[in-house]
N, C-alpha and C. Protein backbone atom coordinates (compact mmCIF):
# COMPACT_ATOMS: atom_id res chain seq x y z
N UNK A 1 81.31 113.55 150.92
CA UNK A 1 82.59 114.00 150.45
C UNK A 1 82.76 113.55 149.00
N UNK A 2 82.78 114.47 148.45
CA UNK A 2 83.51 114.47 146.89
C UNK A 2 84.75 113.89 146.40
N UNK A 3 85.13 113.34 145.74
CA UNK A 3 86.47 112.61 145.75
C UNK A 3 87.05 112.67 144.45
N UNK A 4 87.80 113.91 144.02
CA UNK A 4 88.40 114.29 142.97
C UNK A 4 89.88 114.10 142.71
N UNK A 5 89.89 113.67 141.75
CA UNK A 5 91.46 112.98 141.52
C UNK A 5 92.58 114.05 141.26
N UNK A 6 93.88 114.34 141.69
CA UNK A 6 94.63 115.53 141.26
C UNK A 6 94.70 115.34 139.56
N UNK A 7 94.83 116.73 139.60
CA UNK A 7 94.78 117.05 137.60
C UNK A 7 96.21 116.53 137.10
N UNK A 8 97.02 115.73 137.76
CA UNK A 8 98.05 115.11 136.80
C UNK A 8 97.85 113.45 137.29
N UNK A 9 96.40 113.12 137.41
CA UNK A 9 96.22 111.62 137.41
C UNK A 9 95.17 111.13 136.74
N UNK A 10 95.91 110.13 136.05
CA UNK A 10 95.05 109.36 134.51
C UNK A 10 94.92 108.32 135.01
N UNK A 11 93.12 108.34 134.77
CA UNK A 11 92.32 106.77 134.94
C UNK A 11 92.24 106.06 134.17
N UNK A 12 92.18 105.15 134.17
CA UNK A 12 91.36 104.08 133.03
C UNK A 12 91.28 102.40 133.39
N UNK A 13 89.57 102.88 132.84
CA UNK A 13 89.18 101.43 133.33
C UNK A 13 89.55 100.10 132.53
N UNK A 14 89.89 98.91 133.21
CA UNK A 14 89.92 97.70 132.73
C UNK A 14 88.84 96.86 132.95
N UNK A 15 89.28 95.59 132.27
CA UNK A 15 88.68 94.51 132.81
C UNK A 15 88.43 93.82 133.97
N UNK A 16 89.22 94.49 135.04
CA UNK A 16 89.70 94.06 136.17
C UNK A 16 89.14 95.23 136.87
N UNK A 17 89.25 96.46 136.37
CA UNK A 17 88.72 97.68 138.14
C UNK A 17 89.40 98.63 136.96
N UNK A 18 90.29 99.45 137.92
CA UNK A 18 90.81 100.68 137.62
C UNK A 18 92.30 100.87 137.54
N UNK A 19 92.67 101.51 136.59
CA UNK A 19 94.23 101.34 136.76
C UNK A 19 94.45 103.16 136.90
N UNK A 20 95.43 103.77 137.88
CA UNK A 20 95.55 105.19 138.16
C UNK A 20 97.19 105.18 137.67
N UNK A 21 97.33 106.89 137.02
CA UNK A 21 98.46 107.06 136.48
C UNK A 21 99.06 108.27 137.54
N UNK A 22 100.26 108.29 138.49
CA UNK A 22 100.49 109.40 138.63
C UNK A 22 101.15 109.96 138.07
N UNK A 23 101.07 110.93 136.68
CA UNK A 23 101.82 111.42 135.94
C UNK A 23 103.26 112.33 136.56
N UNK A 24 103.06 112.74 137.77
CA UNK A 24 104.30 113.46 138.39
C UNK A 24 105.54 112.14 139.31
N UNK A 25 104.67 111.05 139.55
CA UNK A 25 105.85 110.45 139.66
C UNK A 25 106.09 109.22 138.97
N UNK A 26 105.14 108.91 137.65
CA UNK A 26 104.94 107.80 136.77
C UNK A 26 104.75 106.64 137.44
N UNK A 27 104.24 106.89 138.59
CA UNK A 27 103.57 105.17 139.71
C UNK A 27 102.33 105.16 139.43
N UNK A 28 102.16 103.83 138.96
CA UNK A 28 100.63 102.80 138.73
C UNK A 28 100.04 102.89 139.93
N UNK A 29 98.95 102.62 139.95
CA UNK A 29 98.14 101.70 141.03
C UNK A 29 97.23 101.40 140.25
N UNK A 30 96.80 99.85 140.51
CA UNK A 30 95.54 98.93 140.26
C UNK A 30 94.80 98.77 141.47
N UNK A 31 93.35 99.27 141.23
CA UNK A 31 92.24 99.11 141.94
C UNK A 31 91.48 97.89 141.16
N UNK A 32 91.01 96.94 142.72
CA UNK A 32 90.33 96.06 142.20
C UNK A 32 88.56 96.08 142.20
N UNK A 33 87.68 95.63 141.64
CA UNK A 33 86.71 95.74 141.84
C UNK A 33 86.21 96.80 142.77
N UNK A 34 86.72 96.64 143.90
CA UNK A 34 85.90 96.99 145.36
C UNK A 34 86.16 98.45 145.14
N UNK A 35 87.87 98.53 145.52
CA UNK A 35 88.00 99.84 145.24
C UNK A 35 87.71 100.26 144.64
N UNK A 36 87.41 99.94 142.64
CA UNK A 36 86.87 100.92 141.42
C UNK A 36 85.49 101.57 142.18
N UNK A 37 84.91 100.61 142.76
CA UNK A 37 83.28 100.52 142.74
C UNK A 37 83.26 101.82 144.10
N UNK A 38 84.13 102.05 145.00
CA UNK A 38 84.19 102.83 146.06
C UNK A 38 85.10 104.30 145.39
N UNK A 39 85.87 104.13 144.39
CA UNK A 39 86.13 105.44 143.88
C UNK A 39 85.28 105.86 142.61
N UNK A 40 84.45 104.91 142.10
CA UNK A 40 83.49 105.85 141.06
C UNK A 40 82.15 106.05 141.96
N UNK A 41 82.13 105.51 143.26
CA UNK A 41 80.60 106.07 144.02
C UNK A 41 81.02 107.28 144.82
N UNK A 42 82.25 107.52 145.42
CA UNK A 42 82.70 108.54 145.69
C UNK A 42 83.01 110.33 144.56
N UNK A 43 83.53 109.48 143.61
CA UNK A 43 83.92 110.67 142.20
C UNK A 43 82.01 110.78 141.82
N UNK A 44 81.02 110.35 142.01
CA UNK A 44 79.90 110.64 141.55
C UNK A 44 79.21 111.46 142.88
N UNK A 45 79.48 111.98 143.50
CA UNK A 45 79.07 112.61 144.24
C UNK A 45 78.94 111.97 145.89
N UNK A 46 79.00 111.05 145.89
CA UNK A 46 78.61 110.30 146.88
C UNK A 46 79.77 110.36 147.99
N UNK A 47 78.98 110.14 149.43
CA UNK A 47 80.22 109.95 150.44
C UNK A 47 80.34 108.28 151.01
N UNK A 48 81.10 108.64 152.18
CA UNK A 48 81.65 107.67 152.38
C UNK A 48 80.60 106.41 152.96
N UNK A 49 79.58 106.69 153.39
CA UNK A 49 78.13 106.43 153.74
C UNK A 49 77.53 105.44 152.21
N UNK A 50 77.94 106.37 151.55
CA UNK A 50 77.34 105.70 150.02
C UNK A 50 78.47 104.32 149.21
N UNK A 51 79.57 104.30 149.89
CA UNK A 51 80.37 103.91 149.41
C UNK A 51 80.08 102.34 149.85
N UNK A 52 80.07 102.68 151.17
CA UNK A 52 80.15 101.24 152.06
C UNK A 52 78.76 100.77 151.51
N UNK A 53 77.44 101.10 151.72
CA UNK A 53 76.49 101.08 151.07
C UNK A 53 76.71 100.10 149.34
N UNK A 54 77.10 100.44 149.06
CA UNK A 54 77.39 100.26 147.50
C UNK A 54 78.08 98.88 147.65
N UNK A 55 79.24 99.09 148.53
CA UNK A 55 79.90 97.33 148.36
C UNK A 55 79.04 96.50 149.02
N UNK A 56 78.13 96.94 149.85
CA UNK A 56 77.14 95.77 151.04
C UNK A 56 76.03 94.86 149.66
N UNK A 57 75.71 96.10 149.20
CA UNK A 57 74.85 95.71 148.06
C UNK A 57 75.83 94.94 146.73
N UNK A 58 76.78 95.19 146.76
CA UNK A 58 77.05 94.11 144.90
C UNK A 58 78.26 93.21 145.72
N UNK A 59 78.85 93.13 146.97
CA UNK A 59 79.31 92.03 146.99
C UNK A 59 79.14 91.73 148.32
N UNK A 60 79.93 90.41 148.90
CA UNK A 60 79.28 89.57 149.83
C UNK A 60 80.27 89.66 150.90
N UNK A 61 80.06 90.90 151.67
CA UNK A 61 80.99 91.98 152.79
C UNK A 61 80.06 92.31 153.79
N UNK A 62 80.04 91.88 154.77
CA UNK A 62 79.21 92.83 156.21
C UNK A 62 79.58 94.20 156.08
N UNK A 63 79.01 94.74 156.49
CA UNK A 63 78.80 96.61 156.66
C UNK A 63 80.19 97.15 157.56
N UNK A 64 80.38 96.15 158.76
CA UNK A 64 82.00 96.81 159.30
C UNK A 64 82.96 96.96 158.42
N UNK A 65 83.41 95.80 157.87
CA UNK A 65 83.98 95.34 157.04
C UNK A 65 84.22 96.07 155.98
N UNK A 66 83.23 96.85 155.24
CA UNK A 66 83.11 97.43 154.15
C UNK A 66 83.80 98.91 154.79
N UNK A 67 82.99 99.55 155.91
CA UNK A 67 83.43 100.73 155.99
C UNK A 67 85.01 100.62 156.69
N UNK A 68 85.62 99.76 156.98
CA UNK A 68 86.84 99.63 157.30
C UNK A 68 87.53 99.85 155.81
N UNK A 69 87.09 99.06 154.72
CA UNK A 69 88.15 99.12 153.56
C UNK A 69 87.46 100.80 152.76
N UNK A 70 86.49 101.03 152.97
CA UNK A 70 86.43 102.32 152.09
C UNK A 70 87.58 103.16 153.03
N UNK A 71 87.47 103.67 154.22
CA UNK A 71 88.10 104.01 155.14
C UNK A 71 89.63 103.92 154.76
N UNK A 72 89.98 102.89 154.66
CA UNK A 72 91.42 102.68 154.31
C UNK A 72 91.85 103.09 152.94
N UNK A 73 90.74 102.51 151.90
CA UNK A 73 90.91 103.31 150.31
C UNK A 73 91.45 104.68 150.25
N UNK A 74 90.24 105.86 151.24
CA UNK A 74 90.48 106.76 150.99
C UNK A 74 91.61 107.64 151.74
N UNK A 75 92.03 107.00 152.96
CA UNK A 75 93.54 107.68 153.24
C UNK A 75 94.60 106.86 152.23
N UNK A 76 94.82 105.75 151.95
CA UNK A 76 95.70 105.37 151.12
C UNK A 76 95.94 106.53 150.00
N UNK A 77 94.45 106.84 149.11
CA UNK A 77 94.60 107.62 148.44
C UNK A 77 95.03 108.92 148.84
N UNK A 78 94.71 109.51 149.65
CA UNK A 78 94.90 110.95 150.08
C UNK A 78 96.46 110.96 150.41
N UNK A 79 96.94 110.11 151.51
CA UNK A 79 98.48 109.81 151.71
C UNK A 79 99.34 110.04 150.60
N UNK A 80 99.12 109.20 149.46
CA UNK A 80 99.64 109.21 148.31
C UNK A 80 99.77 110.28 147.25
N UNK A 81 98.77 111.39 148.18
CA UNK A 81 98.57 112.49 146.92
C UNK A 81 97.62 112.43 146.09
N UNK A 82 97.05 111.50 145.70
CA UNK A 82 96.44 111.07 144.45
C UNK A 82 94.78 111.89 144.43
N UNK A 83 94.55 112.30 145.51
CA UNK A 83 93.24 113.11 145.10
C UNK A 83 92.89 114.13 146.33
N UNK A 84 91.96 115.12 146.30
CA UNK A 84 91.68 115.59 147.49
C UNK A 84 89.98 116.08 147.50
C-alpha cells in the first residue's frame, strides 16, 4: 500500500521526525522518529510489511510490537483525513 498524503498537507522534516500541516484545518501533527521512518517507507512505495520491517531493523522493537504501531500510525492517519 502506497501512502499518499492529501494535496492540502505540508510536510517538513525536522530534527526530531516530521512535522504535518493540515492546511484545511491548520492542525499540526509531530511524528517522531518511528512514525517519520514508517511514513517515508510507506510514501516510497512500500507496504505495511516494509514498514514494520524497517523499524525491527533501525530500532530496538520486537516485530509484534512494531506492526501494532505501524497499524495504529496508519488508521490514526487515515481517521484524520490526512492521506489515502
Amino acid at each position: 500500500m502506497t501512502l499518499r498524503f492529501h494535496q492540502d498537507v505540508s510536510t517538513a522534516e525536522t530534527g526530531y521526525g516530521t512535522v504535518l500541516l493540515d492546511q484545511r484545518t491548520g492542525e499540526y501533527w509531530e511524528l517522531n522518529p518511528t512514525g517519520a521512518l514508517v511514513v517515508r517507507t510507506l510514501m516510497d512505495d512500500g507496504d505495511e510489511t516494509a514498514a514494520v520491517t524497517a523499524l525491527v531493523t533501525r530500532f530496538d522493537i520486537d516485530r509484534d510490537r512494531a506492526a501494532q504501531d505501524v497499524t495504529a500510525l496508519v488508521r490514526d492517519l487515515r481517521d484524520a483525513g490526512l492521506v489515502s
